[in-house]
N, C-alpha and C. Protein backbone atom coordinates (compact mmCIF):
# COMPACT_ATOMS: atom_id res chain seq x y z
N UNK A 1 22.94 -33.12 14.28
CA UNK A 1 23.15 -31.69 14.36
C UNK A 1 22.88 -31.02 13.01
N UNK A 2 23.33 -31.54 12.32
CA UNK A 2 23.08 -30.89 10.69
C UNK A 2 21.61 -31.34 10.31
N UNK A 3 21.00 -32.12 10.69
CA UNK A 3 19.76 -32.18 10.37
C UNK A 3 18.92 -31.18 11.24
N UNK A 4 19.32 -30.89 12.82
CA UNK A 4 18.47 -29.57 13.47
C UNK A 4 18.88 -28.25 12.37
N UNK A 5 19.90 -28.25 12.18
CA UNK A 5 20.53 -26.99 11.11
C UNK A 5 19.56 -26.62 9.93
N UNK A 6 19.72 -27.62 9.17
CA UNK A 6 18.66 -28.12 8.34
C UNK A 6 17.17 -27.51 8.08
N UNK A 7 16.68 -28.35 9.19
CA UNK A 7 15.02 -27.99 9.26
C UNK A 7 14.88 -26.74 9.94
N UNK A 8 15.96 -26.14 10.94
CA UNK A 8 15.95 -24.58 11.15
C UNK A 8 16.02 -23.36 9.62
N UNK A 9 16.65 -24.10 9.03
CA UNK A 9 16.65 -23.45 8.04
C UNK A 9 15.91 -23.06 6.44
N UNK A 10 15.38 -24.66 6.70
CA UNK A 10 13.77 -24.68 5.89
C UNK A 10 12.92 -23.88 6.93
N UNK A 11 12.73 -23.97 8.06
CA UNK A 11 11.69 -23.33 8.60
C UNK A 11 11.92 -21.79 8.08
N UNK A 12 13.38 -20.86 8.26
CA UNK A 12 13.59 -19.69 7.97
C UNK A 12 13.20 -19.30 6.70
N UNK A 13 12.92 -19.99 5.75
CA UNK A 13 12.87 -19.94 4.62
C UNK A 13 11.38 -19.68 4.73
N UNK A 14 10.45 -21.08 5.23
CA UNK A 14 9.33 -20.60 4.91
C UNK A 14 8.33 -19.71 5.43
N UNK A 15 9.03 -19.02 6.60
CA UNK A 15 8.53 -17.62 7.18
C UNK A 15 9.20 -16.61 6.41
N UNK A 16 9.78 -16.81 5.34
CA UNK A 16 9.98 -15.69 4.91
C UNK A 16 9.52 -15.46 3.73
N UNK A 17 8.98 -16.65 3.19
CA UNK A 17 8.02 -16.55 1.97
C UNK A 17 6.50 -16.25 2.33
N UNK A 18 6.48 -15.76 3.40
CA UNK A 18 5.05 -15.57 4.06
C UNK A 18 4.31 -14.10 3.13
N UNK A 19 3.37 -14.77 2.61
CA UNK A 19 2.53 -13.87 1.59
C UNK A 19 1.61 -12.63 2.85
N UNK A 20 1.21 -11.79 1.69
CA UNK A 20 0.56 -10.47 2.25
C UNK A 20 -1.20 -10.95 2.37
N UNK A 21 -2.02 -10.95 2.89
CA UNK A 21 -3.33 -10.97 2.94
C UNK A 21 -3.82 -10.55 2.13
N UNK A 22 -4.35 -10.81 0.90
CA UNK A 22 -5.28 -10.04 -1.06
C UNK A 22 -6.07 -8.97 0.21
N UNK A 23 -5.90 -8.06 -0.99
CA UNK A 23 -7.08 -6.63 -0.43
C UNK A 23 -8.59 -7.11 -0.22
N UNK A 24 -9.38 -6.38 0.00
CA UNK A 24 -10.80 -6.38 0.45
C UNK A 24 -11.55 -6.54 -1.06
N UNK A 25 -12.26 -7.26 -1.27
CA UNK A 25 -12.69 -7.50 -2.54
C UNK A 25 -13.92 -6.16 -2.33
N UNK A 26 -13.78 -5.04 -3.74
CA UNK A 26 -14.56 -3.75 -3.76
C UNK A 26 -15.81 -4.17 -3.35
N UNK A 27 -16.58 -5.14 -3.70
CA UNK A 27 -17.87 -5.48 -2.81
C UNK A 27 -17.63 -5.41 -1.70
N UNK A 28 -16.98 -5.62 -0.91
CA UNK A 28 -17.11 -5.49 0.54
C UNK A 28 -16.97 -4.16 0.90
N UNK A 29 -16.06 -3.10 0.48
CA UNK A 29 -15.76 -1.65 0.71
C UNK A 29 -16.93 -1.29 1.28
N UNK A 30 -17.48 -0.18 1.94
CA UNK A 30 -17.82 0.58 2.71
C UNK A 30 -17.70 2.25 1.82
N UNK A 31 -18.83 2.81 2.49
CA UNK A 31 -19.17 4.09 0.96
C UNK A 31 -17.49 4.90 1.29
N UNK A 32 -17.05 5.09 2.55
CA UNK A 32 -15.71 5.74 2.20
C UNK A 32 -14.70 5.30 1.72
N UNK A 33 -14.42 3.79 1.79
CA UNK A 33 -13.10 3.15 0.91
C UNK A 33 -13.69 3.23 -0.38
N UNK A 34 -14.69 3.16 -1.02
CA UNK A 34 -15.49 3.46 -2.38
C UNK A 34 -15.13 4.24 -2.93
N UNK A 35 -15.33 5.42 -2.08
CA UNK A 35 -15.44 7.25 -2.69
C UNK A 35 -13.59 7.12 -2.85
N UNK A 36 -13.06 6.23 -1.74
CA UNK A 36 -11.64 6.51 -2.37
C UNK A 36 -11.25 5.68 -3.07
N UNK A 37 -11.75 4.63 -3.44
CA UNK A 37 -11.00 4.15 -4.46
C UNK A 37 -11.50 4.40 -5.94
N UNK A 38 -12.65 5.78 -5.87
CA UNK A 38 -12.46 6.72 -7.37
C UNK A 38 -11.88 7.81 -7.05
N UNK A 39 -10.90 8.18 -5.90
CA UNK A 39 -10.09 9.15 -5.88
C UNK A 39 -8.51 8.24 -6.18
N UNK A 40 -8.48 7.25 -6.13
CA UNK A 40 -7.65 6.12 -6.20
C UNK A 40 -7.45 6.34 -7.97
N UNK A 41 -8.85 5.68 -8.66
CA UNK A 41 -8.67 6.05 -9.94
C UNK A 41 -8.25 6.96 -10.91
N UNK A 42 -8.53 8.19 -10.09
CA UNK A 42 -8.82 9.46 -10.56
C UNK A 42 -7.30 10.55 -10.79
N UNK A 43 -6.58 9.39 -9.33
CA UNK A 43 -5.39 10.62 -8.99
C UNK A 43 -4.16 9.46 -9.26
N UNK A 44 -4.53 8.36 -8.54
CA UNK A 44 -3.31 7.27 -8.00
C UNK A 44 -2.98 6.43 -9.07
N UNK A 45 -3.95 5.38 -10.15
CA UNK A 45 -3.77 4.34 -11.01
C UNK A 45 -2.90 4.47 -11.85
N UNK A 46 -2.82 6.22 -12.79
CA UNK A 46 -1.71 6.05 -13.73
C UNK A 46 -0.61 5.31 -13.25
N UNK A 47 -0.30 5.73 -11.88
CA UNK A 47 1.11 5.17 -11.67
C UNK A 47 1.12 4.19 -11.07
N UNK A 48 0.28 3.71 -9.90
CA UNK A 48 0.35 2.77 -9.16
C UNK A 48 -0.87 1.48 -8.92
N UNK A 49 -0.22 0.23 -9.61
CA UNK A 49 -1.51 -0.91 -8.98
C UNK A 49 -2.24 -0.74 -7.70
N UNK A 50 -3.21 -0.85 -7.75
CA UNK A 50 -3.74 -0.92 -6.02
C UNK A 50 -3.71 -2.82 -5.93
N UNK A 51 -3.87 -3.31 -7.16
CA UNK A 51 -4.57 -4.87 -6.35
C UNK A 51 -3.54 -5.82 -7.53
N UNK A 52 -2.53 -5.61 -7.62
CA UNK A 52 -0.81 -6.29 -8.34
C UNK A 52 0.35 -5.91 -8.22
N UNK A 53 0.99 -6.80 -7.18
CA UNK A 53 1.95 -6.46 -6.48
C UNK A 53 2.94 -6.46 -7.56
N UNK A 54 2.94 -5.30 -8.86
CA UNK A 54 3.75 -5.34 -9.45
C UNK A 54 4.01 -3.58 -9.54
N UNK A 55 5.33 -2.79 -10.15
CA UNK A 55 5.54 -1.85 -9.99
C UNK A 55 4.93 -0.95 -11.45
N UNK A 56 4.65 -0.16 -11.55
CA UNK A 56 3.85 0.52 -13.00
C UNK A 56 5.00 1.63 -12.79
N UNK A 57 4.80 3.10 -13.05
CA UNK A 57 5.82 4.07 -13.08
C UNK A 57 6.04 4.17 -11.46
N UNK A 58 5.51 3.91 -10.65
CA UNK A 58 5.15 3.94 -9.15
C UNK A 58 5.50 2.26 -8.32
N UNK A 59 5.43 2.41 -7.00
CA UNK A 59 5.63 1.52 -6.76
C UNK A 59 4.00 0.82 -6.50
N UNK A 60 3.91 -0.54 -6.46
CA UNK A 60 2.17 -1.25 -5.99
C UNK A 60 2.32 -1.25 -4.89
N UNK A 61 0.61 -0.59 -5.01
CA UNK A 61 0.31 0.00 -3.01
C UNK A 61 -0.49 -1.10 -2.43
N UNK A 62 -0.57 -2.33 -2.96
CA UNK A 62 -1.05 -3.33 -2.40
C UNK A 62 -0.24 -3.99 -1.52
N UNK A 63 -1.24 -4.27 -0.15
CA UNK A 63 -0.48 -4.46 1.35
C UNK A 63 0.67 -3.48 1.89
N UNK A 64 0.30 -2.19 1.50
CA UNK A 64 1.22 -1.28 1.96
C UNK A 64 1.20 -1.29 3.63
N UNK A 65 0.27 -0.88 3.83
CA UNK A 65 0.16 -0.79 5.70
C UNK A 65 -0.04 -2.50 6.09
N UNK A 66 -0.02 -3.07 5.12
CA UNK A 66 0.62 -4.51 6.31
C UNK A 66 2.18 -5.32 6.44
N UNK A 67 2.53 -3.97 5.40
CA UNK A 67 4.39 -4.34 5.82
C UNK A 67 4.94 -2.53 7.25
N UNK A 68 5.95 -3.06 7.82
CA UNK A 68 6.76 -2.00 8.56
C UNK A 68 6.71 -0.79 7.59
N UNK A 69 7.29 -0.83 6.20
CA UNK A 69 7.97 0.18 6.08
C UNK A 69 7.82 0.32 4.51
N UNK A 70 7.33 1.56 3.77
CA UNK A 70 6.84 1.66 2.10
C UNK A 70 8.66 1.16 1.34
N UNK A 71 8.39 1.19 0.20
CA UNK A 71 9.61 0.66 -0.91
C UNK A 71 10.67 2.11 -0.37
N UNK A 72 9.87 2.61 -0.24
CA UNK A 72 10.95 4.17 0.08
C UNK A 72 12.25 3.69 1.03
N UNK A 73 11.72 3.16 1.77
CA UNK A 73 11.84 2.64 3.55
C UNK A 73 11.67 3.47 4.61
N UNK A 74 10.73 4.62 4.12
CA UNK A 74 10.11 5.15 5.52
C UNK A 74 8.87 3.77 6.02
N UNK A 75 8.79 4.79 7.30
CA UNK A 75 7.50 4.08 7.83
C UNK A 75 5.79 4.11 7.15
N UNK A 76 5.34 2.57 7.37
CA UNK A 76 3.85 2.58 6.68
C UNK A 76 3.39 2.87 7.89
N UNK A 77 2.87 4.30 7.75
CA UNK A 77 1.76 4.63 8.61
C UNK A 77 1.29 5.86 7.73
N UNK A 78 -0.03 6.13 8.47
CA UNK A 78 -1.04 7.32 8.32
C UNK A 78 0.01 8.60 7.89
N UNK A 79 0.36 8.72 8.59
CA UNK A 79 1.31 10.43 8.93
C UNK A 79 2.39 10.44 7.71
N UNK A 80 2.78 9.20 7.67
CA UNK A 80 3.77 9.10 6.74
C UNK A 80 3.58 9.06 4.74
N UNK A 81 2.22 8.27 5.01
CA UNK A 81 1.69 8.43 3.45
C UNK A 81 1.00 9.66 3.05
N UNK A 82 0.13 10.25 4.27
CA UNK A 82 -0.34 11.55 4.09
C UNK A 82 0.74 12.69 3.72
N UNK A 83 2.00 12.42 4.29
CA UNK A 83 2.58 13.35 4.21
C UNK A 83 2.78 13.13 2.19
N UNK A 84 3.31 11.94 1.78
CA UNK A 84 4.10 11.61 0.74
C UNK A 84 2.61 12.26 -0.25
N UNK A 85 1.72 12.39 0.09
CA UNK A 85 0.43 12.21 -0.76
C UNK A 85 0.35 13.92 -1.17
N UNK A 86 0.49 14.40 -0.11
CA UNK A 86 0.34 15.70 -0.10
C UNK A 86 1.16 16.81 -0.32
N UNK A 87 2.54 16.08 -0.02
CA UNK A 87 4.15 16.86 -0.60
C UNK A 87 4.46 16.33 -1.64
N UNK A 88 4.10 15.28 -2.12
CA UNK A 88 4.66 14.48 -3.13
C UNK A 88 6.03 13.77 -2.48
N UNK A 89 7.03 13.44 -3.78
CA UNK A 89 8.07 13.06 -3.24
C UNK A 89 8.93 12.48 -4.16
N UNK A 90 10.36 12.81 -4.84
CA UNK A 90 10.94 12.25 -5.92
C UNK A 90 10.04 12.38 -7.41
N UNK A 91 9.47 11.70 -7.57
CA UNK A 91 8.90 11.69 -8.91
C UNK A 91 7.51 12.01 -8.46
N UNK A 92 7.11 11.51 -7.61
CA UNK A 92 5.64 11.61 -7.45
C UNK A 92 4.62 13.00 -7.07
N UNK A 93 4.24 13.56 -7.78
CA UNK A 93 3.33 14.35 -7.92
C UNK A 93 3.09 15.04 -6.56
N UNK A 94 2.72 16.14 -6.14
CA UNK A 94 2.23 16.78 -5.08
C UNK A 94 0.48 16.64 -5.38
N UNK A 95 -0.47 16.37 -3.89
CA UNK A 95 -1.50 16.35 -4.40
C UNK A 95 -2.07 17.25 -3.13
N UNK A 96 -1.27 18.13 -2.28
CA UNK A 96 -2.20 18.60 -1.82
C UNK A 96 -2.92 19.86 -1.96
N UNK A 97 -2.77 20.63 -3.35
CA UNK A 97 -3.91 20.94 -3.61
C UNK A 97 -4.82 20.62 -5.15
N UNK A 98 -5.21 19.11 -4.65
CA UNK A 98 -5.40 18.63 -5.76
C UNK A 98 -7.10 17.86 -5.08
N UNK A 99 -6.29 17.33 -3.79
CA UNK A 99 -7.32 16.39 -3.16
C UNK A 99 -8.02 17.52 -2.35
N UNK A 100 -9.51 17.42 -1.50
CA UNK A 100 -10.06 18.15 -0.62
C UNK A 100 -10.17 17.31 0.62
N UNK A 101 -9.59 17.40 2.18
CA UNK A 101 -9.73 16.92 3.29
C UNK A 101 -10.03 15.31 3.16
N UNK A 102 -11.86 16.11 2.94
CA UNK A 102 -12.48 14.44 2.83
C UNK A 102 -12.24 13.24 1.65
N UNK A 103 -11.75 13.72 0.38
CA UNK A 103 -10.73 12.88 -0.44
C UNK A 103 -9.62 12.27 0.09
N UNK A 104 -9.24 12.96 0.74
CA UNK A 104 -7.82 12.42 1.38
C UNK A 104 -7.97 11.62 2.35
N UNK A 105 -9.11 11.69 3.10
CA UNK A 105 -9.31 10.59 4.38
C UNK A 105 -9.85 9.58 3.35
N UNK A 106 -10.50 9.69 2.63
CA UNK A 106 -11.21 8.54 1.82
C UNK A 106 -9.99 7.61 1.09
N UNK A 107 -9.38 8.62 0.76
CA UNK A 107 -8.30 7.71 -0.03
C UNK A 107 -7.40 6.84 0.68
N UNK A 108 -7.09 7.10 1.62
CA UNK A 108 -6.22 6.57 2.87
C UNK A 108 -7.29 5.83 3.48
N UNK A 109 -8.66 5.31 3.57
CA UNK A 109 -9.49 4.84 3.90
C UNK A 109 -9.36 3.45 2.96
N UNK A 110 -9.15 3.91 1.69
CA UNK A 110 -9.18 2.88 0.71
C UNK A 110 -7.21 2.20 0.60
N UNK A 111 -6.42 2.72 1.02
CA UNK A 111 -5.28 2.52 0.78
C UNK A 111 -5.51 1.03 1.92
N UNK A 112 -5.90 1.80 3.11
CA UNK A 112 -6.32 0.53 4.33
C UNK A 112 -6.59 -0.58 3.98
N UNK A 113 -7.45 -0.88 2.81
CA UNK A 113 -7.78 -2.36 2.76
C UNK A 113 -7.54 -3.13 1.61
N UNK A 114 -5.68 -2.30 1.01
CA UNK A 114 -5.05 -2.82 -0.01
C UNK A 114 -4.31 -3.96 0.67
């Protein structure tokens, strides 16, 4: 019995060390994850890694939309980062009138294949 206990519990362990998928190596990008990841540079890097899951003044947006839910603990989705992107939020900068439409799809184009 303590040995089923056991290996249930190594198993729990090692699904929970289950790593994030590395982003899209920029050669592979596509001209709109491109165009955003120099709107990435341009607006996002001071604060935030795109490709080191480590925190800079911001939190790292690498594998953001392949977890449930951002460091915030809202939801990772579209609606939800657009919103944070464009209202800002706590410390983070307001950018919506900073970015133009098609920046903003681009950038969220490029956030996709962090």
């Amino acid at each position: 019995m303590i040995r089923a206990f056991s290996l249930l519990f190594l198993v729990g362990i090692l699904v929970g060390c289950k790593s994030i998928a590395p982003p899209t190596p920029l050669a592979d990008l596509n001209a709109e994850q491109m165009h955003g990841h120099g709107v990435y540079q341009a607006h996002c890097a001071q604060c935030h890694y795109d490709r080191k899951a480590a925190p800079l003044h911001g939190p790292a947006l690498i594998g953001m939309f392949k977890k449930p839910y951002l460091p915030s603990g809202a939801p990772a989705n579209d609606e939800r980062v657009t919103q944070t992107i464009v209202h800002g939020r706590n410390l983070m900068p307001a950018q919506g009138n900073t970015l133009d439409p098609q920046e903003l799809d681009d950038l969220m184009a490029y956030l996709h294949t962090l």
